[in-house]
N, C-alpha and C. Protein backbone atom coordinates (compact mmCIF):
# COMPACT_ATOMS: atom_id res chain seq x y z
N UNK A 1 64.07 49.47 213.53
CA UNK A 1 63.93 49.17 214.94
C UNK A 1 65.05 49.81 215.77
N UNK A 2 66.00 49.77 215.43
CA UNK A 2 67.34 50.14 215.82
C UNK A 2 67.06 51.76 216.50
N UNK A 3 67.01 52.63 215.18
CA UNK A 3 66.49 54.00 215.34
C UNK A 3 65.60 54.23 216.58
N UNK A 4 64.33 53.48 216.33
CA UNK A 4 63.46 53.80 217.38
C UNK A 4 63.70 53.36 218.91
N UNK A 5 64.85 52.53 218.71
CA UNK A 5 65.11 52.13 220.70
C UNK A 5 66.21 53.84 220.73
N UNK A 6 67.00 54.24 219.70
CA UNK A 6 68.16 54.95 220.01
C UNK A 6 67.25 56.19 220.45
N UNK A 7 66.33 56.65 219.82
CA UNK A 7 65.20 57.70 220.00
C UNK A 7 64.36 57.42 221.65
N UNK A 8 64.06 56.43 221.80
CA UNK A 8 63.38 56.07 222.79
C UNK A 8 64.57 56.16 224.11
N UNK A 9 65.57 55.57 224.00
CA UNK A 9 66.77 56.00 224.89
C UNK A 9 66.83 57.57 225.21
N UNK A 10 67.36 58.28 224.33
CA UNK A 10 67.96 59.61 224.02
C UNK A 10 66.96 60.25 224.40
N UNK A 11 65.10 60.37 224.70
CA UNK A 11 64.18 61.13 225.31
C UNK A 11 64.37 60.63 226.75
N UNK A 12 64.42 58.97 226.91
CA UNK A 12 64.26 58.73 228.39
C UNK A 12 65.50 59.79 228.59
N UNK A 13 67.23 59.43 228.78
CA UNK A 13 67.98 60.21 229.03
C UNK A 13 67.46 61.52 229.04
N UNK A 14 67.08 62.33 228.48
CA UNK A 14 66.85 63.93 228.17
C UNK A 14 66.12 63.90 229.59
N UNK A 15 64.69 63.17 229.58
CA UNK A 15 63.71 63.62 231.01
C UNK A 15 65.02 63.51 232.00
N UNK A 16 65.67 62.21 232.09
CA UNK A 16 66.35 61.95 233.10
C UNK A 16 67.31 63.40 233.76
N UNK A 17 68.16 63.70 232.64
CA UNK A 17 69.20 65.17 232.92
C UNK A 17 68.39 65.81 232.90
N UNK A 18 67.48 66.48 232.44
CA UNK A 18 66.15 67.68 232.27
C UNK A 18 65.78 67.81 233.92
N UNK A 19 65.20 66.33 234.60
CA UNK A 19 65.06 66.33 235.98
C UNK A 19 66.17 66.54 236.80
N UNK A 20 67.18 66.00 236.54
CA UNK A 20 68.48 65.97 237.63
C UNK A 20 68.70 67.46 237.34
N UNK A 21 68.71 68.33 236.68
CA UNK A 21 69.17 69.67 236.15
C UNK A 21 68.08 70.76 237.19
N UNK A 22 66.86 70.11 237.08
CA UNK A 22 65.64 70.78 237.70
C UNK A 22 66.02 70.94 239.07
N UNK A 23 66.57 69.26 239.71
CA UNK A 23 66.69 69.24 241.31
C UNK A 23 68.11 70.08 241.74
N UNK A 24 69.06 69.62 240.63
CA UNK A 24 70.35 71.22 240.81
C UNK A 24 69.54 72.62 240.94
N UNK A 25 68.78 72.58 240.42
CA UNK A 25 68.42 74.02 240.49
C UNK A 25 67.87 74.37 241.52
N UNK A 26 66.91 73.27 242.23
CA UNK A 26 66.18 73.61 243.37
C UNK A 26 67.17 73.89 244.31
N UNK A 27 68.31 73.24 244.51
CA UNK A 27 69.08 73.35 245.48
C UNK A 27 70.07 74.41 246.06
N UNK A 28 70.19 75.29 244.43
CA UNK A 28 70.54 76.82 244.86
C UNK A 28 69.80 77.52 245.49
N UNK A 29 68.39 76.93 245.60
CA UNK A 29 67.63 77.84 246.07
C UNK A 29 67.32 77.38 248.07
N UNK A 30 67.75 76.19 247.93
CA UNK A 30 67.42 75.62 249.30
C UNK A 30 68.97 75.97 250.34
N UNK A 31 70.26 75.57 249.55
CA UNK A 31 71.51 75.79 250.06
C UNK A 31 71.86 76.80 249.12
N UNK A 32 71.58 77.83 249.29
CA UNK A 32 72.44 79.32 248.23
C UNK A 32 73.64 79.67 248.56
N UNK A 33 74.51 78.86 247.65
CA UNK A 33 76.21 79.67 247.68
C UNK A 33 76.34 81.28 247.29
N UNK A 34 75.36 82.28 247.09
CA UNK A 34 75.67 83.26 247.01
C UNK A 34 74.42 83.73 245.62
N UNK A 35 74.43 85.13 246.24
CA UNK A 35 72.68 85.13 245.11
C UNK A 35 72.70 86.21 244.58
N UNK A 36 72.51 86.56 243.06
CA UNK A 36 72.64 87.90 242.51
C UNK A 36 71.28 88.26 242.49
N UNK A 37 70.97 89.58 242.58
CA UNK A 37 69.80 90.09 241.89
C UNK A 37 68.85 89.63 240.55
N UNK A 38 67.27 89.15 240.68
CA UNK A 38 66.73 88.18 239.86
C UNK A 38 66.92 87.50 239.35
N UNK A 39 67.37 86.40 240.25
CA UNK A 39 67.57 85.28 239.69
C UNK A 39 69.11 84.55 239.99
N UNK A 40 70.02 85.22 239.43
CA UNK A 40 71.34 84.63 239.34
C UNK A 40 72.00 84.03 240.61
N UNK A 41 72.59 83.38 240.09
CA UNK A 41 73.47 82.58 241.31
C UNK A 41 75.30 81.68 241.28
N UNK A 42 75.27 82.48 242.32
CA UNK A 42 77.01 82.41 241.97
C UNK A 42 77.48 80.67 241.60
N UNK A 43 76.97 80.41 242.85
CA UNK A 43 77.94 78.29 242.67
C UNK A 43 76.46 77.65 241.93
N UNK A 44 76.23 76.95 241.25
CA UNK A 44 75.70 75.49 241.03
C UNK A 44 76.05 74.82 240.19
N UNK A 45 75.58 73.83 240.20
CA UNK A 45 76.11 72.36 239.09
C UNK A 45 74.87 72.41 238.05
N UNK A 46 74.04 73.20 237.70
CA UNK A 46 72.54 72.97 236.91
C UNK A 46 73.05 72.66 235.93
N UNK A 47 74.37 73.03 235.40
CA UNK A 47 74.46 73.03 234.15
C UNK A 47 75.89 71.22 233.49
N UNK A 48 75.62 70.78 234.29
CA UNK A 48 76.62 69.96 234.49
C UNK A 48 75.86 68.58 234.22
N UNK A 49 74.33 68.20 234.10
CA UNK A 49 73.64 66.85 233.43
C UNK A 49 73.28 67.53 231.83
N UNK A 50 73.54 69.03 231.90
CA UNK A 50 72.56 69.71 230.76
C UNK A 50 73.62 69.47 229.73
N UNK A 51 74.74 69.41 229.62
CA UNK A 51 76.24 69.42 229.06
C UNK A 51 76.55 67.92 228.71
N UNK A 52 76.29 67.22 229.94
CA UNK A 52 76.46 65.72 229.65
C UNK A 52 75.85 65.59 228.83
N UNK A 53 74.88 65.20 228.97
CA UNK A 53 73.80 64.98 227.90
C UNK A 53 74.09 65.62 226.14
N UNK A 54 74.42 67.00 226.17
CA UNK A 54 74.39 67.74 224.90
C UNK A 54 75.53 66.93 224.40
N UNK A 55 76.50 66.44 225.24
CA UNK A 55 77.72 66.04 224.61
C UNK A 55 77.89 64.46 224.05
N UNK A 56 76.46 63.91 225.21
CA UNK A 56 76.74 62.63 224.78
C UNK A 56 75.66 62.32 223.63
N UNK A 57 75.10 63.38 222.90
CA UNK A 57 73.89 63.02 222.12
C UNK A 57 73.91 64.03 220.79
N UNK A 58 74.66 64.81 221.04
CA UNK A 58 74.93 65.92 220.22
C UNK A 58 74.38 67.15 219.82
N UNK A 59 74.42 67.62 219.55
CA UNK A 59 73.89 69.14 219.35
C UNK A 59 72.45 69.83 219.14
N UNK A 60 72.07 68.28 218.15
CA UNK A 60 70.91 68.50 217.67
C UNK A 60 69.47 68.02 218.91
N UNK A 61 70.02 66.83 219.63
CA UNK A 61 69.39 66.47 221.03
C UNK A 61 69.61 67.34 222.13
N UNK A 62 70.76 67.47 222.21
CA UNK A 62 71.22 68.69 223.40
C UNK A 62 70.70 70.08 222.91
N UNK A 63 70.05 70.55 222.17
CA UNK A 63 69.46 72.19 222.48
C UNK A 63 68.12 71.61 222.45
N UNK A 64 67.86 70.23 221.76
CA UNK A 64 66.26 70.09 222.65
C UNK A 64 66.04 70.25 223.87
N UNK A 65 66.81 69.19 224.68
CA UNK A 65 66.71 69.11 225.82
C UNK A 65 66.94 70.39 226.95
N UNK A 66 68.01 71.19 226.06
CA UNK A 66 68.07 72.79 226.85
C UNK A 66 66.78 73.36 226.33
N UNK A 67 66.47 73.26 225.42
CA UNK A 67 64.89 73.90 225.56
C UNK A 67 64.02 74.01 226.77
N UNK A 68 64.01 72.44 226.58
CA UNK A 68 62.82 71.70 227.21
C UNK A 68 63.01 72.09 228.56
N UNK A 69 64.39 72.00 229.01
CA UNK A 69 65.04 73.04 230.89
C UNK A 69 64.77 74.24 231.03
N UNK A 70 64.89 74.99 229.89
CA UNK A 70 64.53 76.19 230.04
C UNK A 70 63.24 76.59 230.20
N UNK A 71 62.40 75.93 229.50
CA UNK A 71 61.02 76.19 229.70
C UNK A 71 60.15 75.86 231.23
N UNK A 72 60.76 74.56 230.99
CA UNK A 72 60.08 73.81 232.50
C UNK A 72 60.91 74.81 233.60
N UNK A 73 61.96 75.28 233.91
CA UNK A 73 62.70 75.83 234.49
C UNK A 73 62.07 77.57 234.82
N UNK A 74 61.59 78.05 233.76
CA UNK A 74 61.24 78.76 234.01
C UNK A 74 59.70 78.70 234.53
N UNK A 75 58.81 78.04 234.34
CA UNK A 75 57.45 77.24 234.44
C UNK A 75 57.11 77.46 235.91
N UNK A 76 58.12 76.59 236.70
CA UNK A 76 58.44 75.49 237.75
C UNK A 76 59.29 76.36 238.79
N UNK A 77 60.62 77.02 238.17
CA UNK A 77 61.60 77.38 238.72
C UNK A 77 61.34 78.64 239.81
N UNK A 78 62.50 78.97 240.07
CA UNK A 78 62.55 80.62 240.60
C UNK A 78 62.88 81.37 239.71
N UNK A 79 61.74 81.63 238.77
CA UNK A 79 62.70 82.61 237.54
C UNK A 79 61.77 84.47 237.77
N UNK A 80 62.93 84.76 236.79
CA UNK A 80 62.60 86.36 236.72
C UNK A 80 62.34 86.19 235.31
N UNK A 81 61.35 87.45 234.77
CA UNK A 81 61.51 87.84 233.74
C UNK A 81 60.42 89.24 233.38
N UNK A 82 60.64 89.89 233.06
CA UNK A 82 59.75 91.45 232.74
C UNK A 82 58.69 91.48 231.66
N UNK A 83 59.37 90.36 230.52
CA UNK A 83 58.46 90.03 229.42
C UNK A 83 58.69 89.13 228.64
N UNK A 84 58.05 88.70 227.73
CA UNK A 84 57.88 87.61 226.71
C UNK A 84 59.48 87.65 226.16
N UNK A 85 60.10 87.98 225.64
CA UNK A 85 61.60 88.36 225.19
C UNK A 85 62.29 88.14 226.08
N UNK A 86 62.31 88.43 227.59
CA UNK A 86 63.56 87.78 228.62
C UNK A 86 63.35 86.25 228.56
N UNK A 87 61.52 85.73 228.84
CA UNK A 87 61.25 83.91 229.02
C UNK A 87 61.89 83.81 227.88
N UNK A 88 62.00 84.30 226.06
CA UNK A 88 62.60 83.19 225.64
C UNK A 88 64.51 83.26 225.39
N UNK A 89 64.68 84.75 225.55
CA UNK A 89 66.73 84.29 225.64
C UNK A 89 67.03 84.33 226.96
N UNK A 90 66.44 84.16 228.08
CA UNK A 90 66.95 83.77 229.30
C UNK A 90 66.36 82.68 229.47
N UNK A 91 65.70 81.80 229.12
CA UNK A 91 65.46 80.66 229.41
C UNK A 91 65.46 79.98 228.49
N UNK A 92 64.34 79.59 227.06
CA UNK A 92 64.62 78.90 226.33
C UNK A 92 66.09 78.76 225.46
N UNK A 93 66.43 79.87 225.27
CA UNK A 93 67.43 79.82 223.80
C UNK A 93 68.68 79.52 224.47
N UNK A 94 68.78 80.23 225.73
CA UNK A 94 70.00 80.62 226.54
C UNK A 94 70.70 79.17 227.24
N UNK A 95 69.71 77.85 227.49
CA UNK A 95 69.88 76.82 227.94
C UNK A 95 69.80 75.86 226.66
N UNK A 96 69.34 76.28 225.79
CA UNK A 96 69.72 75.45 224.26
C UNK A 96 70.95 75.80 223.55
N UNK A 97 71.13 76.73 223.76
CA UNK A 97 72.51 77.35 223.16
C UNK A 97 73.80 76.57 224.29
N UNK A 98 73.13 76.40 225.55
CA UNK A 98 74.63 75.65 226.64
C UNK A 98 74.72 74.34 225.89
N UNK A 99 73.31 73.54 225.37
CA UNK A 99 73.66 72.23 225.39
C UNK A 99 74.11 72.18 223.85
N UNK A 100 73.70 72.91 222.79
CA UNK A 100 74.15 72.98 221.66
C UNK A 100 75.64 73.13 221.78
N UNK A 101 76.12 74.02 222.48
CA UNK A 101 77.35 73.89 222.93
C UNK A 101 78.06 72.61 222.71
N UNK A 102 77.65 72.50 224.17
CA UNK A 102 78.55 70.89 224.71
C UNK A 102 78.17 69.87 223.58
N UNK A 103 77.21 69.85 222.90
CA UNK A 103 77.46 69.16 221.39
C UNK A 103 77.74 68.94 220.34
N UNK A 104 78.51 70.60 220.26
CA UNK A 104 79.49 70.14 219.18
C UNK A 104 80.90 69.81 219.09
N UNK A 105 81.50 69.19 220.35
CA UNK A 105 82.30 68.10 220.31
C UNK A 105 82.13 66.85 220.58
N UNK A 106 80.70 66.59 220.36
CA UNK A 106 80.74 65.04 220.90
C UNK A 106 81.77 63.74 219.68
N UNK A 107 82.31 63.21 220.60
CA UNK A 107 83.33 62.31 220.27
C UNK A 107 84.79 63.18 220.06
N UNK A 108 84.67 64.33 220.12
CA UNK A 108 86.10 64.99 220.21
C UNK A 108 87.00 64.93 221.43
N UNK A 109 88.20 64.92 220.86
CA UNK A 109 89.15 64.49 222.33
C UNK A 109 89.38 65.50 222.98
N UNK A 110 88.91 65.64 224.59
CA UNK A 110 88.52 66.21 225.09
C UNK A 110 87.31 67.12 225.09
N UNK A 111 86.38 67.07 224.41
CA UNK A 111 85.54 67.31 223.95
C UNK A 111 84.29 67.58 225.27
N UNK A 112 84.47 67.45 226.03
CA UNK A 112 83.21 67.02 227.64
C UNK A 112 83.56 68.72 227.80
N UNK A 113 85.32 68.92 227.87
CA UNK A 113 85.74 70.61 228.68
C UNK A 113 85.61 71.02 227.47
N UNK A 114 85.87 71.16 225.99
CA UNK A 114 85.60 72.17 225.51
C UNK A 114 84.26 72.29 225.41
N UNK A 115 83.62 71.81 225.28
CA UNK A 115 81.86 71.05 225.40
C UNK A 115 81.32 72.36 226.64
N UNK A 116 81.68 72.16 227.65
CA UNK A 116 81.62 72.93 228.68
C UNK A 116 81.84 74.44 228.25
N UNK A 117 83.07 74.74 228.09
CA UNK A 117 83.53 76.20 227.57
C UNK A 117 82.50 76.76 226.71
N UNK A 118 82.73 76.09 225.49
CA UNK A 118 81.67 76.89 224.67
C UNK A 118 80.08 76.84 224.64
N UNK A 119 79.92 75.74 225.35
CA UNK A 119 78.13 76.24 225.40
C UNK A 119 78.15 76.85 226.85
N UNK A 120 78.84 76.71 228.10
CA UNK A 120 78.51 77.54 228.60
C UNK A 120 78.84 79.38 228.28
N UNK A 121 80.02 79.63 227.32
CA UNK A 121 79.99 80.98 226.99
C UNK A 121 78.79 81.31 225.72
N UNK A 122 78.34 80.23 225.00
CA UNK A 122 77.47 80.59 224.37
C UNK A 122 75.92 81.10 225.20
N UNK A 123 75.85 80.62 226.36
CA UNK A 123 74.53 80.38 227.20
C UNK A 123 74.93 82.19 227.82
N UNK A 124 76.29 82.07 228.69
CA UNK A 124 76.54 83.53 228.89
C UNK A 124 76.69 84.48 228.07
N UNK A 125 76.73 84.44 226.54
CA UNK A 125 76.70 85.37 225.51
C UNK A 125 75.13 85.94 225.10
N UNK A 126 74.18 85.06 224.92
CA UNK A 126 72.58 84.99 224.96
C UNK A 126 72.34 85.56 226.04
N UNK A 127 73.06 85.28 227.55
CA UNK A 127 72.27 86.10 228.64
C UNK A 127 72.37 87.46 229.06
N UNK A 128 74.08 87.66 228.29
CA UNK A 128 74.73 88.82 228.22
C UNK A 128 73.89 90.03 227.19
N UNK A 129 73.96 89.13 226.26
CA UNK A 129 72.79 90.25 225.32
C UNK A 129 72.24 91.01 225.26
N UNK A 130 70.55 89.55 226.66
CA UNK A 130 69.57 90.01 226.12
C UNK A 130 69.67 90.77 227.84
N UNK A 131 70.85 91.30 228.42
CA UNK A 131 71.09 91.81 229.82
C UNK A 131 71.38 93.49 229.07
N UNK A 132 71.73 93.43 227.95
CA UNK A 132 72.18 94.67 227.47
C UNK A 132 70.74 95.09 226.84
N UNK A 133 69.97 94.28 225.82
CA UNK A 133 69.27 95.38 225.46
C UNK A 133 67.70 95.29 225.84
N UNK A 134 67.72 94.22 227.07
CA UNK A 134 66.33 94.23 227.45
C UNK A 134 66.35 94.61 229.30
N UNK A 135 67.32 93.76 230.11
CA UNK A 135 67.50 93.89 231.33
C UNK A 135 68.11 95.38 231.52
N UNK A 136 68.89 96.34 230.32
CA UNK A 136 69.92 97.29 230.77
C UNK A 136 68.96 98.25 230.67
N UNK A 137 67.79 98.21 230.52
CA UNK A 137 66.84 99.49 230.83
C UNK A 137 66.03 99.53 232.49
N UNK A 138 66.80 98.38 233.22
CA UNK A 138 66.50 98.17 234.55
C UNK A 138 67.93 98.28 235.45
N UNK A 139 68.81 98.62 234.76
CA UNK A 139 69.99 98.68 235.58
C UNK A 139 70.30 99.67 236.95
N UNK A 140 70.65 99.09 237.74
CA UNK A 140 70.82 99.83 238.79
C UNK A 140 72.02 100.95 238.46
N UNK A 141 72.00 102.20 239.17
CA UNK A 141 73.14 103.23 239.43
C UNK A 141 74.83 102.59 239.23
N UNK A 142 74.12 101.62 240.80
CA UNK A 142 76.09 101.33 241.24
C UNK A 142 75.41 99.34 241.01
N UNK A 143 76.65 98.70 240.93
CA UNK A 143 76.57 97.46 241.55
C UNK A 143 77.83 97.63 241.65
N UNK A 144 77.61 96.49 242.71
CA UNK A 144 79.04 96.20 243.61
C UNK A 144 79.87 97.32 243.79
N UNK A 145 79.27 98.14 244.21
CA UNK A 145 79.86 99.18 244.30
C UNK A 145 80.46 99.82 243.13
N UNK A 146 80.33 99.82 242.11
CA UNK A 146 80.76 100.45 240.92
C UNK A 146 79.24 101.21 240.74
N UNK A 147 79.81 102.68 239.79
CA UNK A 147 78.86 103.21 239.23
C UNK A 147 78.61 102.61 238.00
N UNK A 148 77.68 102.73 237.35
CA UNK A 148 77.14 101.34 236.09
C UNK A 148 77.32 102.67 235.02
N UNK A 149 78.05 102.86 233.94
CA UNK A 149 78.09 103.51 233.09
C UNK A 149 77.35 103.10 231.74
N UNK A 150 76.92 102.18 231.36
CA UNK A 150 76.38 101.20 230.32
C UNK A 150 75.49 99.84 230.75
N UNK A 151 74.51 99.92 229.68
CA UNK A 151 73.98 98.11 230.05
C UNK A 151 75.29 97.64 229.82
N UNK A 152 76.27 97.41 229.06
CA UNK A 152 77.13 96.67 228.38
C UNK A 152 78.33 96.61 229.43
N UNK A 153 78.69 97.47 230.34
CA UNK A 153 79.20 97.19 231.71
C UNK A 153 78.55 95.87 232.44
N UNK A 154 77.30 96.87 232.75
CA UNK A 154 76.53 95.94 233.99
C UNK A 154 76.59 94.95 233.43
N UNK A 155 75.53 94.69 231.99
CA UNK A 155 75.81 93.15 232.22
C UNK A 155 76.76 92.06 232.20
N UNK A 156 77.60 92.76 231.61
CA UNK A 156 78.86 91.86 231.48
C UNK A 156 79.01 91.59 233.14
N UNK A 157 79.32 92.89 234.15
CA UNK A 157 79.41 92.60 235.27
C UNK A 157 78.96 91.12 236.17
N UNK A 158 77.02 91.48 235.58
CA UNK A 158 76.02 91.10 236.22
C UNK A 158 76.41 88.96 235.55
N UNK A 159 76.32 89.09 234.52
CA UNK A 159 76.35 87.42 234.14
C UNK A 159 77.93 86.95 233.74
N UNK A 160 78.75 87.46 234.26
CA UNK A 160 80.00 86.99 234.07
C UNK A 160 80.63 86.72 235.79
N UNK A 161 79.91 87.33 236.86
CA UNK A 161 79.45 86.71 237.86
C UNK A 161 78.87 85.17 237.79
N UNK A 162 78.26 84.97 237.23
CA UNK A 162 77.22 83.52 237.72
C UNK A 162 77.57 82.66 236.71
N UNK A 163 77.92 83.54 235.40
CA UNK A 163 78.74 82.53 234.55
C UNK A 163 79.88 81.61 234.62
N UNK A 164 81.04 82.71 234.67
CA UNK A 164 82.73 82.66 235.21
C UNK A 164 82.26 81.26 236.18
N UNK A 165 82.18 81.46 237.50
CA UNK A 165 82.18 80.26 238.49
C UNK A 165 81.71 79.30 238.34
N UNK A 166 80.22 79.04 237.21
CA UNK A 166 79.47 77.82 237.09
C UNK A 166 80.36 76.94 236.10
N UNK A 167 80.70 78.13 234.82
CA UNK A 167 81.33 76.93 234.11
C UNK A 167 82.77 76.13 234.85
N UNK A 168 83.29 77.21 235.11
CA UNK A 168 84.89 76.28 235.85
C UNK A 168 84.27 75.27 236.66
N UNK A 169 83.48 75.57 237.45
CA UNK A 169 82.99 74.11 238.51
C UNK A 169 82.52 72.84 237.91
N UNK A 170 81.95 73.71 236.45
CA UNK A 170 81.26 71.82 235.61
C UNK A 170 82.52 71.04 235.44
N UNK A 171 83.13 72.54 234.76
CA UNK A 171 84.60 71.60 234.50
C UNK A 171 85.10 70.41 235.41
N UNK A 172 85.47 71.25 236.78
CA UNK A 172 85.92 70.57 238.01
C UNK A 172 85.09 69.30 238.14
N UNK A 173 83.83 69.29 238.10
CA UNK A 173 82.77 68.24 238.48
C UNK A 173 83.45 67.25 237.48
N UNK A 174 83.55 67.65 236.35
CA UNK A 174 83.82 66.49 235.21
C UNK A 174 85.17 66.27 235.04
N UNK A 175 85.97 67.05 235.57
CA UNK A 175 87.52 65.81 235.63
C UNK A 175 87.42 65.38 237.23
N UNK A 176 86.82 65.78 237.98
CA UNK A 176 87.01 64.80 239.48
C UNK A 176 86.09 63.31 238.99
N UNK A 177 84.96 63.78 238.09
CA UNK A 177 84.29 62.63 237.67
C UNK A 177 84.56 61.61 236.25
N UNK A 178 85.89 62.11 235.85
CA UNK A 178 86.50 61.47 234.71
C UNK A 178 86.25 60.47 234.54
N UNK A 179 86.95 59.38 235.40
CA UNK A 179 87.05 58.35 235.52
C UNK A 179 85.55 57.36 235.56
N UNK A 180 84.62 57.64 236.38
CA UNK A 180 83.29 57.20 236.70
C UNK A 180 82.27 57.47 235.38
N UNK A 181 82.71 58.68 234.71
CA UNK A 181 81.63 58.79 233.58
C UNK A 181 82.33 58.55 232.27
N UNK A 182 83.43 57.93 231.90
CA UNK A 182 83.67 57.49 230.65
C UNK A 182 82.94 56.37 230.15
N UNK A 183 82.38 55.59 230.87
CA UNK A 183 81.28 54.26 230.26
C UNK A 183 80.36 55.09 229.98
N UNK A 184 79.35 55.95 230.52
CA UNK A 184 78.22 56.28 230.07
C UNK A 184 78.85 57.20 228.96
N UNK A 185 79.78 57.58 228.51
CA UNK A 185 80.02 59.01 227.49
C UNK A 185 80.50 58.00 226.24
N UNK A 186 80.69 57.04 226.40
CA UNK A 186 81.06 55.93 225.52
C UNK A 186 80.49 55.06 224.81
N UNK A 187 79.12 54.80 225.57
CA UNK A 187 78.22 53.91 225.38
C UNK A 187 77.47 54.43 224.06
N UNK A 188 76.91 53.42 223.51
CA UNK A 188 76.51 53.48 222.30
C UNK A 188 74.81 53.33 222.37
């Protein structure tokens, strides 16, 4: 019995961050702090219930639930993609790999920021990738005024933009919110 309320919890939670993650997302698109080419976007918090969650449930729940964002996200969302191979490492794998992340420190001290760090560089490593050997046959000349010598420039360029700023801000979100979310990261 036990099992099946902890299971029955841990999906409600998942829809719950899965949705709150969805309405972050809408909101880059309604208030845009700044917008890269297909898709990307400099400021949001999307990734900041997707992390909670991976961290408070662990690794093996948290890349479900990044699945399950990525898919609906792309479904639902404002997404880009050229072909079957961008929908699944820009969306599925790329948002399972953030929350796989943030779950493999759950219960580690400090564990929420490294949680953060590494699934969000794991999520920017997957996007970086599949920017090199699927997006870098679409690369523009110049960005930002640079001439693009390599996919392996650009993309680094291109998702270390939208990366770099999102993760430091979860961070920020989660020590301004230290205090308020240690009961739920605690709770059993």
């Amino acid at each position: 019995m036990k099992n099946t309320r902890k299971s029955t919890r841990a999906l409600t939670e998942a829809a719950i961050m899965v949705a709150l993650a969805l309405v972050f997302n809408t909101l880059k698109d309604v208030i845009p702090l700044g917008q890269l080419p297909n898709g990307g976007s400099l400021l949001n918090i999307t990734m900041v219930p997707l992390v909670l969650y991976g961290y408070r449930y662990g690794a093996g729940w948290g890349a479900l639930a990044g699945f399950v964002f990525g898919g609906i996200n792309y479904f639902i969302g404002s997404s880009s993609a050229i072909d079957w191979m961008t929908i699944i490492f820009d969306y599925f794998l790329a948002f399972s790999m953030l929350t796989l992340g943030a779950g493999l420190f759950r219960g580690k001290k400090n564990g929420l920021y490294w949680g953060t760090l590494v699934g969000g560089g794991l999520e920017f490593l997957t996007s970086y990738l599949t920017g090199v050997f699927i997006w870098g046959k679409y690369m523009p000349e110049t960005f930002l005024g640079l001439t693009m010598p390599s996919p392996w420039v650009y993309s680094l360029l291109y998702n270390g933009l939208w990366a770099v700023p999102n993760i430091a801000l979860a961070v920020l979100v989660f020590y301004a919110l230290k205090k308020p979310l240690r009961p739920y990261l605690q709770a059993e």
